[in-house]
PDB file of N, CA and C in Angstrom:
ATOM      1  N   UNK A   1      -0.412 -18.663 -18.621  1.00  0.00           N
ATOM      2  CA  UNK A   1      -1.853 -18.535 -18.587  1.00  0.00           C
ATOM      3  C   UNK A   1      -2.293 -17.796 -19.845  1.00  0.00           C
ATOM      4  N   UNK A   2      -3.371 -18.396 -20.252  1.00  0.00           N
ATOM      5  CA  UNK A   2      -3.760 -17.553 -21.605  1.00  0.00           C
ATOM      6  C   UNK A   2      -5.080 -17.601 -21.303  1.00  0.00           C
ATOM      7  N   UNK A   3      -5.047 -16.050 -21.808  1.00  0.00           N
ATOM      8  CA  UNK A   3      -6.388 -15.144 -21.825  1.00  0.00           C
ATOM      9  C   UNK A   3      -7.185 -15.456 -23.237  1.00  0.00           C
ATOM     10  N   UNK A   4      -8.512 -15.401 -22.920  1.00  0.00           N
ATOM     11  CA  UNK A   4      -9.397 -14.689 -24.341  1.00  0.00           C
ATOM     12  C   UNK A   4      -9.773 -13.713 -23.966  1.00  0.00           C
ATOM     13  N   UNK A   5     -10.531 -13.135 -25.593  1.00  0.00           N
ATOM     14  CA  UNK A   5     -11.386 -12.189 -25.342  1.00  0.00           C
ATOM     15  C   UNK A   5     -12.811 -11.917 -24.648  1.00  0.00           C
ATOM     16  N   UNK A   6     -13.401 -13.153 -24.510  1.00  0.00           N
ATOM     17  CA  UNK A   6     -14.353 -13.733 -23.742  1.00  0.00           C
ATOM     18  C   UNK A   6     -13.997 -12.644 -22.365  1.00  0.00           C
ATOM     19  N   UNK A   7     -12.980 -13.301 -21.982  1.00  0.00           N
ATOM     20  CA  UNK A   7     -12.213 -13.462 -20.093  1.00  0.00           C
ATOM     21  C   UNK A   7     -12.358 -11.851 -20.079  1.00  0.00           C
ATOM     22  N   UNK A   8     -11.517 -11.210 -20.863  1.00  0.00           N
ATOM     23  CA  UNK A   8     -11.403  -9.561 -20.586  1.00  0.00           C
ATOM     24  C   UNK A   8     -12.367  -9.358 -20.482  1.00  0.00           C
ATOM     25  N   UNK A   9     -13.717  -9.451 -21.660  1.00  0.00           N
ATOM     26  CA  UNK A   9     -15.122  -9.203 -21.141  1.00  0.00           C
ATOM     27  C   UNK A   9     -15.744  -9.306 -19.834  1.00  0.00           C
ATOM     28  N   UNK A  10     -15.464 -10.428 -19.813  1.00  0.00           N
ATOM     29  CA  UNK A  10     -15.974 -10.964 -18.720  1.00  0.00           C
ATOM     30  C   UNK A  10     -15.405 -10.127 -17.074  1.00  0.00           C
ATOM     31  N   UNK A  11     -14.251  -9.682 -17.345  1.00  0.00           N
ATOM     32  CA  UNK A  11     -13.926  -9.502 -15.679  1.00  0.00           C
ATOM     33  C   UNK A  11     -13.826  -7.746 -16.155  1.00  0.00           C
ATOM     34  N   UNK A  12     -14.207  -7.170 -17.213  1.00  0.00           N
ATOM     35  CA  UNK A  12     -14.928  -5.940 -17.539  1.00  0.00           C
ATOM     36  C   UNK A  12     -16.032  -5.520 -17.182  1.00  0.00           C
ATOM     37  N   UNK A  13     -16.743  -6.768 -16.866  1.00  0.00           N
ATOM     38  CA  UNK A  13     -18.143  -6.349 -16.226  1.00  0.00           C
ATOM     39  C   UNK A  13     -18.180  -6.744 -15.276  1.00  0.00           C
ATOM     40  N   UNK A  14     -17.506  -7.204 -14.497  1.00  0.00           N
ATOM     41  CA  UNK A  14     -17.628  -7.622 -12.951  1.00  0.00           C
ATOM     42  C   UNK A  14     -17.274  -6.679 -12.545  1.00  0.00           C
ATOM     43  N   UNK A  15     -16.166  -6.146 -13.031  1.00  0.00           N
ATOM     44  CA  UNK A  15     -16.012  -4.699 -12.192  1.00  0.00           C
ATOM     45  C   UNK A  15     -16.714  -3.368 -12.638  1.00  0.00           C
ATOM     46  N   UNK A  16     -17.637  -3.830 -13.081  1.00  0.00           N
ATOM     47  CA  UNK A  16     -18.886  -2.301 -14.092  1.00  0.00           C
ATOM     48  C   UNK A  16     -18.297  -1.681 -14.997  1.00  0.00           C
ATOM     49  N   UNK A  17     -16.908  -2.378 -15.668  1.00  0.00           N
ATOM     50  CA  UNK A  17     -16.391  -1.250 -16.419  1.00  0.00           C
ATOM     51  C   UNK A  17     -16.602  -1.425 -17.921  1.00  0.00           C
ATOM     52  N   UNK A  18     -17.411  -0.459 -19.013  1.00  0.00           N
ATOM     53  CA  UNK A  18     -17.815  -0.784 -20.037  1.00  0.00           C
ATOM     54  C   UNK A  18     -16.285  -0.351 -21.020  1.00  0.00           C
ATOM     55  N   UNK A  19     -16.286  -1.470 -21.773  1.00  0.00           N
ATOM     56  CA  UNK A  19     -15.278  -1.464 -23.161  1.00  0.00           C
ATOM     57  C   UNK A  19     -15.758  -1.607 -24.175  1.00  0.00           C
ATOM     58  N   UNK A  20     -15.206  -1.043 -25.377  1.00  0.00           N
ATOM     59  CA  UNK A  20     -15.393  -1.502 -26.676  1.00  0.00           C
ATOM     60  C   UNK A  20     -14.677  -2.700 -27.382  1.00  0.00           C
ATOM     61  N   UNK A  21     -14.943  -3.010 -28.637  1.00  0.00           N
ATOM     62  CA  UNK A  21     -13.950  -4.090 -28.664  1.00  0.00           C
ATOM     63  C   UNK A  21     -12.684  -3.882 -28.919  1.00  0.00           C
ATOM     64  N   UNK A  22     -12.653  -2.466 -29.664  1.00  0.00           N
ATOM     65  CA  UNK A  22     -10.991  -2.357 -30.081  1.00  0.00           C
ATOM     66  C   UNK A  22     -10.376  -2.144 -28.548  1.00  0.00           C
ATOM     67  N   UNK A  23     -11.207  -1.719 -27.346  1.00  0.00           N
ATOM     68  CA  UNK A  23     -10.540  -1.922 -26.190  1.00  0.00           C
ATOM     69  C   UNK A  23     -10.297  -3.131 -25.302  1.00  0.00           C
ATOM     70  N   UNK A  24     -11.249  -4.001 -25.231  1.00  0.00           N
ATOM     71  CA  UNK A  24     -11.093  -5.456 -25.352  1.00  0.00           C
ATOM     72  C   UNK A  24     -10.015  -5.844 -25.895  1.00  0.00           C
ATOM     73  N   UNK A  25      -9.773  -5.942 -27.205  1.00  0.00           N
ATOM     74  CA  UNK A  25      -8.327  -6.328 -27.691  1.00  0.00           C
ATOM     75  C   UNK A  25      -6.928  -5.732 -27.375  1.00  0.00           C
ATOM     76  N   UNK A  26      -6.928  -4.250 -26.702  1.00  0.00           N
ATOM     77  CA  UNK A  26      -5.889  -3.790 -26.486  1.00  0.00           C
ATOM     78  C   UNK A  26      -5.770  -4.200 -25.036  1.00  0.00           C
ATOM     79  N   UNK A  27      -6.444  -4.466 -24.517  1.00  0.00           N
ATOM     80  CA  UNK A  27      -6.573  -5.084 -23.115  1.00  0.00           C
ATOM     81  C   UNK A  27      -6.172  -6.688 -23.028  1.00  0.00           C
ATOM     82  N   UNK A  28      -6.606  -7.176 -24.209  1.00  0.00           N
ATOM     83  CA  UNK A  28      -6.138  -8.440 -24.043  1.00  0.00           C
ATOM     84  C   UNK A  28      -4.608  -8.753 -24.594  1.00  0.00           C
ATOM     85  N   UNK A  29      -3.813  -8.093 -25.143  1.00  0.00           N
ATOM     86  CA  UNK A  29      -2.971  -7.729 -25.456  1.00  0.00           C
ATOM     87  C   UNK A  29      -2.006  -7.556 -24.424  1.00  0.00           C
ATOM     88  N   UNK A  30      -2.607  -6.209 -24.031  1.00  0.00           N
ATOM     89  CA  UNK A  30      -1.928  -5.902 -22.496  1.00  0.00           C
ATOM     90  C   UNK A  30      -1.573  -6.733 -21.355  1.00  0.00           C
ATOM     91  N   UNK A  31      -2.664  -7.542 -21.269  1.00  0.00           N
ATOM     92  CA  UNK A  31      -2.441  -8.509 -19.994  1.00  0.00           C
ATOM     93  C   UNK A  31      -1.917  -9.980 -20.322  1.00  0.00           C
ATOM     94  N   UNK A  32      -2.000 -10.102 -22.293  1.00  0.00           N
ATOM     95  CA  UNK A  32      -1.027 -11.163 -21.998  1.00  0.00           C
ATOM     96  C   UNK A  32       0.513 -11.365 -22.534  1.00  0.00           C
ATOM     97  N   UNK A  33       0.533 -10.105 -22.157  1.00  0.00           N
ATOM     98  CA  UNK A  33       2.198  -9.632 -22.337  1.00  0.00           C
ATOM     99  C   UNK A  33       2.503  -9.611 -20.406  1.00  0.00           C
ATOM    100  N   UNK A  34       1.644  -9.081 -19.565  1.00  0.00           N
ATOM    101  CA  UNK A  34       2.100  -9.090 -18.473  1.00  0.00           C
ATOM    102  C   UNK A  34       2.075 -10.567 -17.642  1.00  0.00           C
ATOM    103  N   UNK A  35       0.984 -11.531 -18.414  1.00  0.00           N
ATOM    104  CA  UNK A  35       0.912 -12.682 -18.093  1.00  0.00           C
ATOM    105  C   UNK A  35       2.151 -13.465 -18.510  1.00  0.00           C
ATOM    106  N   UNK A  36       2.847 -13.072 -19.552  1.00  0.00           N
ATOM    107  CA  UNK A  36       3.944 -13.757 -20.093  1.00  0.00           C
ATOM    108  C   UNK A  36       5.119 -13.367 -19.420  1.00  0.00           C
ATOM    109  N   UNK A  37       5.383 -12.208 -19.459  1.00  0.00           N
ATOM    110  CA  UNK A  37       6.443 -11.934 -18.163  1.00  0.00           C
ATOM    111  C   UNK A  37       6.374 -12.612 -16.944  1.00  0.00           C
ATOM    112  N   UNK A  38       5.246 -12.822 -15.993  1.00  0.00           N
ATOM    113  CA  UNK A  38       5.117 -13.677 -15.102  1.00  0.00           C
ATOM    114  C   UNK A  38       5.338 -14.870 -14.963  1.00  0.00           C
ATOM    115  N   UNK A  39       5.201 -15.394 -16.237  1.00  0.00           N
ATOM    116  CA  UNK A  39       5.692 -16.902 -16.469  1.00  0.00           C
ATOM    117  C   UNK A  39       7.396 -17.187 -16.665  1.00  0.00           C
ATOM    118  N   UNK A  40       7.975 -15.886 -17.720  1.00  0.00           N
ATOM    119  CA  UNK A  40       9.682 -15.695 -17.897  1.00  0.00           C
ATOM    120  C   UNK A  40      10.040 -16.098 -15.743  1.00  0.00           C
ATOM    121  N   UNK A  41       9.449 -14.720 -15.404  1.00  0.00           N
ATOM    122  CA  UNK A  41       9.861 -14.653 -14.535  1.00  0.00           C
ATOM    123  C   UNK A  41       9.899 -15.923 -12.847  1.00  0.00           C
ATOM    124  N   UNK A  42       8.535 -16.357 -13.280  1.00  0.00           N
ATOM    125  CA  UNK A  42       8.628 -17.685 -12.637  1.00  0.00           C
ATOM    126  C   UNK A  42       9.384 -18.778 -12.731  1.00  0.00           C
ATOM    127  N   UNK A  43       9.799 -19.231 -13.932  1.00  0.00           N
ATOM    128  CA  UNK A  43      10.897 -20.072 -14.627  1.00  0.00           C
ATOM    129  C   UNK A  43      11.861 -19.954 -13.960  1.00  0.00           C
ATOM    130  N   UNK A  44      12.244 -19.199 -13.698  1.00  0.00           N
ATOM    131  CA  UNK A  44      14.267 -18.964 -12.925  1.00  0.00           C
ATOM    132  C   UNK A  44      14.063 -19.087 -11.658  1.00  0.00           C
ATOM    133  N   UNK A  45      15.132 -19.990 -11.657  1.00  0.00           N
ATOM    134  CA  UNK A  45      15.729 -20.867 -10.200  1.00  0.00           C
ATOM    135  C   UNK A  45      15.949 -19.886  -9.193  1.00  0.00           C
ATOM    136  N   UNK A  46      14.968 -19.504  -8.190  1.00  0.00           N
ATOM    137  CA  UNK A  46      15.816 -18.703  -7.171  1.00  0.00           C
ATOM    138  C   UNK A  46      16.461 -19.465  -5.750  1.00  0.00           C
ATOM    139  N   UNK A  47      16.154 -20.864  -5.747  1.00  0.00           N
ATOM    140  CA  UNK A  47      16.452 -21.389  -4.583  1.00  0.00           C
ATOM    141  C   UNK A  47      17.861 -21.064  -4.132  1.00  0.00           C
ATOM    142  N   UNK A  48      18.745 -20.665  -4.409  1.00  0.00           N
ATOM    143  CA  UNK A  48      20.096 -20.515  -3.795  1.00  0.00           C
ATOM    144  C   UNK A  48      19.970 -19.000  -3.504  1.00  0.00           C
ATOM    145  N   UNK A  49      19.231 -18.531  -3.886  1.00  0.00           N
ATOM    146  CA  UNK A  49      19.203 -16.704  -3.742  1.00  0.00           C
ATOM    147  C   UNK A  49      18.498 -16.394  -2.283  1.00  0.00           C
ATOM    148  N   UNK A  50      19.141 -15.233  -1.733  1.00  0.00           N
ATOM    149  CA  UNK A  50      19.100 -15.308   0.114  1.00  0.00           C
ATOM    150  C   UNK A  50      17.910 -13.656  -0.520  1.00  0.00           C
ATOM    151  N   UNK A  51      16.855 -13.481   0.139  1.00  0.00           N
ATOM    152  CA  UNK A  51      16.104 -12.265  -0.268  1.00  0.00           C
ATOM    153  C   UNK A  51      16.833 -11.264   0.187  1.00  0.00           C
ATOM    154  N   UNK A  52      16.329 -10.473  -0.225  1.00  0.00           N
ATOM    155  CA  UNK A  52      16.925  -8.690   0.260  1.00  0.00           C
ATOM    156  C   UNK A  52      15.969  -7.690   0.548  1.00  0.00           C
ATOM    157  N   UNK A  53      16.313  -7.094   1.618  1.00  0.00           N
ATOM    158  CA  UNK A  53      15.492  -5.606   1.909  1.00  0.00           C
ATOM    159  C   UNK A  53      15.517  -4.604   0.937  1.00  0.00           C
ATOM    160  N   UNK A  54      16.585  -4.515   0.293  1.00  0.00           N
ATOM    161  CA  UNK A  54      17.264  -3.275  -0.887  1.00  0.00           C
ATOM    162  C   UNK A  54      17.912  -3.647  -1.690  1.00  0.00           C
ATOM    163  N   UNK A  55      17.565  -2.836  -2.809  1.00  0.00           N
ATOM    164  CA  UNK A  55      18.452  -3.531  -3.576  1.00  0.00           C
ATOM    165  C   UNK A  55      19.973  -2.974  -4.276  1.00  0.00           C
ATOM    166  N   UNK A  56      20.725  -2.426  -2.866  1.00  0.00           N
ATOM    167  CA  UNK A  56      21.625  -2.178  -2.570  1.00  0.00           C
ATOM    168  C   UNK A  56      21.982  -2.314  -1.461  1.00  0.00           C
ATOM    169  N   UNK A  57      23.381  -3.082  -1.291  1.00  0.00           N
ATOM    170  CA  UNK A  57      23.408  -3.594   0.301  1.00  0.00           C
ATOM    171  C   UNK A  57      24.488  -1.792   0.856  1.00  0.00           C
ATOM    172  N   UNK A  58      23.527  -1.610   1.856  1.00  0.00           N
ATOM    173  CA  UNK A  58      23.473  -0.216   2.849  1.00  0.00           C
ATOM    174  C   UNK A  58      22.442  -0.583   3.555  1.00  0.00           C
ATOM    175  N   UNK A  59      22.933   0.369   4.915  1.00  0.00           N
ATOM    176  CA  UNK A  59      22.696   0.088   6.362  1.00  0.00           C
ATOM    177  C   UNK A  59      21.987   1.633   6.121  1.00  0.00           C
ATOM    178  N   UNK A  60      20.985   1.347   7.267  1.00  0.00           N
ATOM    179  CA  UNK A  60      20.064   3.209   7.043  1.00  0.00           C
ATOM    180  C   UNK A  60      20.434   3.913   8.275  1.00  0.00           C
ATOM    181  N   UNK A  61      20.800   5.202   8.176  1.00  0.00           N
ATOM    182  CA  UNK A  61      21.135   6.033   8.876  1.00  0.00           C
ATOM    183  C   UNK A  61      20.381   6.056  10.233  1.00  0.00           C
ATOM    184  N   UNK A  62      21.007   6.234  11.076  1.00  0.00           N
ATOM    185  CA  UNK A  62      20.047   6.395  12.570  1.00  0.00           C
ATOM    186  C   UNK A  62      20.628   7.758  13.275  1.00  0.00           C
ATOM    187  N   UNK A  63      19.476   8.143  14.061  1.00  0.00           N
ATOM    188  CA  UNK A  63      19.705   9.279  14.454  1.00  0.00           C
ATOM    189  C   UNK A  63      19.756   8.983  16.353  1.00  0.00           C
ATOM    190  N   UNK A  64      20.224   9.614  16.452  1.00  0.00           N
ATOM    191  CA  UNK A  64      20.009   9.656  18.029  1.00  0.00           C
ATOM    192  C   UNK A  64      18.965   9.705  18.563  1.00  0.00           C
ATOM    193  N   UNK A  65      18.386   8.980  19.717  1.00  0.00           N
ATOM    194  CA  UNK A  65      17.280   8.962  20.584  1.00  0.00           C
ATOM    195  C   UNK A  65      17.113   9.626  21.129  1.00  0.00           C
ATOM    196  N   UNK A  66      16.925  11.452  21.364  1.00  0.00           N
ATOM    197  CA  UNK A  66      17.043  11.560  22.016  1.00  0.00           C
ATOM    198  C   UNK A  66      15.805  12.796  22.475  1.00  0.00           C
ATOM    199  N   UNK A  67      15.797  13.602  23.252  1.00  0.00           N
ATOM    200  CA  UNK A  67      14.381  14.772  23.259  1.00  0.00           C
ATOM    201  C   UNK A  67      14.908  15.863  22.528  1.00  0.00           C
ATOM    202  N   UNK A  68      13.903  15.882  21.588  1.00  0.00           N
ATOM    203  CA  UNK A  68      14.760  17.656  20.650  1.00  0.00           C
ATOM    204  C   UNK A  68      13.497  18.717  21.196  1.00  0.00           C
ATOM    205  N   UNK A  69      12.296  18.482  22.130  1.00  0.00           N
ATOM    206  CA  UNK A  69      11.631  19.576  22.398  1.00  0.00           C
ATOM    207  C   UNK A  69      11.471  19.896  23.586  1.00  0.00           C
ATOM    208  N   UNK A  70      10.598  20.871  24.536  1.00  0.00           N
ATOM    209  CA  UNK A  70      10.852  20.898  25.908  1.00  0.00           C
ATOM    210  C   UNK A  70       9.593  20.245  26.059  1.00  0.00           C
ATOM    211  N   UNK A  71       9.208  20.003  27.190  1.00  0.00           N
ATOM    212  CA  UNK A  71       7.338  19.241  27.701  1.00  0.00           C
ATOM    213  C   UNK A  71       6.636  20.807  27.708  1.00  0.00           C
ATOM    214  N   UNK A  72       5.368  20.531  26.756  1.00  0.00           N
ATOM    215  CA  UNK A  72       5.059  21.618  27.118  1.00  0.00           C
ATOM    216  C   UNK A  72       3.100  21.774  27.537  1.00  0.00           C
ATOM    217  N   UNK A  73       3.098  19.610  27.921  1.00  0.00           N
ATOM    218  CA  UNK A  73       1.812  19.776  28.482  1.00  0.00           C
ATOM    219  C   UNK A  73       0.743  20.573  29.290  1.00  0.00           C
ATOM    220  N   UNK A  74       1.569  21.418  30.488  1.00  0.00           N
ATOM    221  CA  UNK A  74       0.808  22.253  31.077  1.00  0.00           C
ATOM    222  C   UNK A  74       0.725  23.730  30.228  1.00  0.00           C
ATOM    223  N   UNK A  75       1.309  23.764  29.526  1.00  0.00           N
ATOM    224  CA  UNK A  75       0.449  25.153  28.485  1.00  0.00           C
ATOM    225  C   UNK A  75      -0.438  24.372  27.537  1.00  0.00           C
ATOM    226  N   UNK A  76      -0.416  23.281  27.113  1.00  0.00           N
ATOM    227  CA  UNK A  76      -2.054  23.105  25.952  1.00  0.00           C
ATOM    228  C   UNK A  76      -3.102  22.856  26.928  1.00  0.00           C
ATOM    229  N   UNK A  77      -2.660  21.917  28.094  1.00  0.00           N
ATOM    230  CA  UNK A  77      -4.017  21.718  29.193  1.00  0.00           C
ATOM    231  C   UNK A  77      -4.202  22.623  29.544  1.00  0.00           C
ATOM    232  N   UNK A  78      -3.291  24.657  29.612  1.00  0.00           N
ATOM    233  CA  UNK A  78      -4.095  25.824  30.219  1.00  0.00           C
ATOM    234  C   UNK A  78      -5.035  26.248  29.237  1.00  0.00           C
ATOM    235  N   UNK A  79      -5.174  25.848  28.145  1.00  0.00           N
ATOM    236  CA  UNK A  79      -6.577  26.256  27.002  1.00  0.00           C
ATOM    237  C   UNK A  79      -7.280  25.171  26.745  1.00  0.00           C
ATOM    238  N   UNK A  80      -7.002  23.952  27.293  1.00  0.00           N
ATOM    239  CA  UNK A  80      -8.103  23.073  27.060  1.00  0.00           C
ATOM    240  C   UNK A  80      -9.252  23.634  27.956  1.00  0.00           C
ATOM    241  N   UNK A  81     -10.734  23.120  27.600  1.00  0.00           N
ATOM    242  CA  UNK A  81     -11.967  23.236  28.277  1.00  0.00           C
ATOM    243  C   UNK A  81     -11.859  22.845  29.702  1.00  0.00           C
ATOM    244  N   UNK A  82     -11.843  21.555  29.471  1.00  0.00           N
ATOM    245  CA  UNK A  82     -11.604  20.602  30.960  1.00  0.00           C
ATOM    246  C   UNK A  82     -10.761  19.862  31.239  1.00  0.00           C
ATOM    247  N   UNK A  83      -9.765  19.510  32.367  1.00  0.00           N
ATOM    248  CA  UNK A  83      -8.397  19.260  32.502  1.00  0.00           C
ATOM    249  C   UNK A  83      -8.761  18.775  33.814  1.00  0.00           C
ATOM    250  N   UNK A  84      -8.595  17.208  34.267  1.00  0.00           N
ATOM    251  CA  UNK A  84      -8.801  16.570  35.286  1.00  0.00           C
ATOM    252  C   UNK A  84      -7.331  15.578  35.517  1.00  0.00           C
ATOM    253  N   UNK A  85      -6.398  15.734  36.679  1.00  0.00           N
ATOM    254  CA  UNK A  85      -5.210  14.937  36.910  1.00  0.00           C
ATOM    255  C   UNK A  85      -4.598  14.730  35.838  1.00  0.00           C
ATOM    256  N   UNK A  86      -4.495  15.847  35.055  1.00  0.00           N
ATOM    257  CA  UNK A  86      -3.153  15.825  34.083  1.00  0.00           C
ATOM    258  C   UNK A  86      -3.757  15.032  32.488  1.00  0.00           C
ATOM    259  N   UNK A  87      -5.283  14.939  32.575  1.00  0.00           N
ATOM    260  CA  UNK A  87      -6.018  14.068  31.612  1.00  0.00           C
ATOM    261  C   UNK A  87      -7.319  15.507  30.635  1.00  0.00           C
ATOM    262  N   UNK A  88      -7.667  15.127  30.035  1.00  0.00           N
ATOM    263  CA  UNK A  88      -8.167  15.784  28.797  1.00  0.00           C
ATOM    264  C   UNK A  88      -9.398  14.885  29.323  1.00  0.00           C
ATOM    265  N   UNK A  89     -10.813  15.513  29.393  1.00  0.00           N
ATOM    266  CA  UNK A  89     -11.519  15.679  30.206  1.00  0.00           C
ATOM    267  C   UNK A  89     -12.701  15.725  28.844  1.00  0.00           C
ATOM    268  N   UNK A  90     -13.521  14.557  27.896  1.00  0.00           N
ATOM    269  CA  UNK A  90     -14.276  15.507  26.974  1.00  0.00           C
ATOM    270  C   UNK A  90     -15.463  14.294  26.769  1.00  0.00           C
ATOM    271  N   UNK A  91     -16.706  15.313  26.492  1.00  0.00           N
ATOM    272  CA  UNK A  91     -18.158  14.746  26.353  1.00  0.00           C
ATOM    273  C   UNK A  91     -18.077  13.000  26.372  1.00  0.00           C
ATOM    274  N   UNK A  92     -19.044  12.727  26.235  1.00  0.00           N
ATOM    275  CA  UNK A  92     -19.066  11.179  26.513  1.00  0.00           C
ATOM    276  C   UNK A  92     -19.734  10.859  25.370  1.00  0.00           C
ATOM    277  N   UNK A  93     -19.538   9.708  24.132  1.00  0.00           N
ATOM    278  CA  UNK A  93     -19.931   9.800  23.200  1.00  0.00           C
ATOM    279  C   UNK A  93     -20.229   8.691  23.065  1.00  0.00           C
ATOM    280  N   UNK A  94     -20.216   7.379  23.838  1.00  0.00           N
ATOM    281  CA  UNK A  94     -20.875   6.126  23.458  1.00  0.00           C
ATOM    282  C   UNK A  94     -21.608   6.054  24.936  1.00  0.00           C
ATOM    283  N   UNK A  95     -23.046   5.492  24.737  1.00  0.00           N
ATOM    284  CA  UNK A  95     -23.841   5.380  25.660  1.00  0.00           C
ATOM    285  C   UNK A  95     -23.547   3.927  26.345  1.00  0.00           C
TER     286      UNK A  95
END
């Protein structure tokens, strides 16, 4: 894909952002070096290539399931305001 200087302008002000021209050109520069990589990179055959999660094959550590704290619902419901059947009890905010 090839850019002008027109195009940078152009999608410079769609997004409100004011440039000069020597920034215009370093911009157009910029994006069609990243446009050209995209194209290298499109070129190569990946159909035989299986994707990957990482890009190192490792398995991630797991920890045990299990409870590391005690229950300690009935002490925050003894300082809540209002506490109805084990439920949090608060103003009504949609009519």
């Amino acid at each position: 894909m090839t850019l002008s200087l027109d195009d940078v302008k152009r999608v410079a002000s769609l997004a409100r952002i004011e440039i000069s021209e020597d920034e215009a050109q370093q911009m157009l520069t910029q994006l069609s070096g990243i446009f050209s990589l995209i194209e290298q990179m499109q070129a190569v055959d990946t159909s035989g290539i299986e994707p990957m999660s990482h890009a190192q094959d490792m398995m991630q550590r797991l920890r045990e399931d299990v409870v590391t704290e005690s229950d300690q619902h009935l002490l925050f419901q003894s300082v809540a305001p209002q506490v109805e059947a084990g439920l949090y009890l608060v103003p009504k905010v949609i009519e």
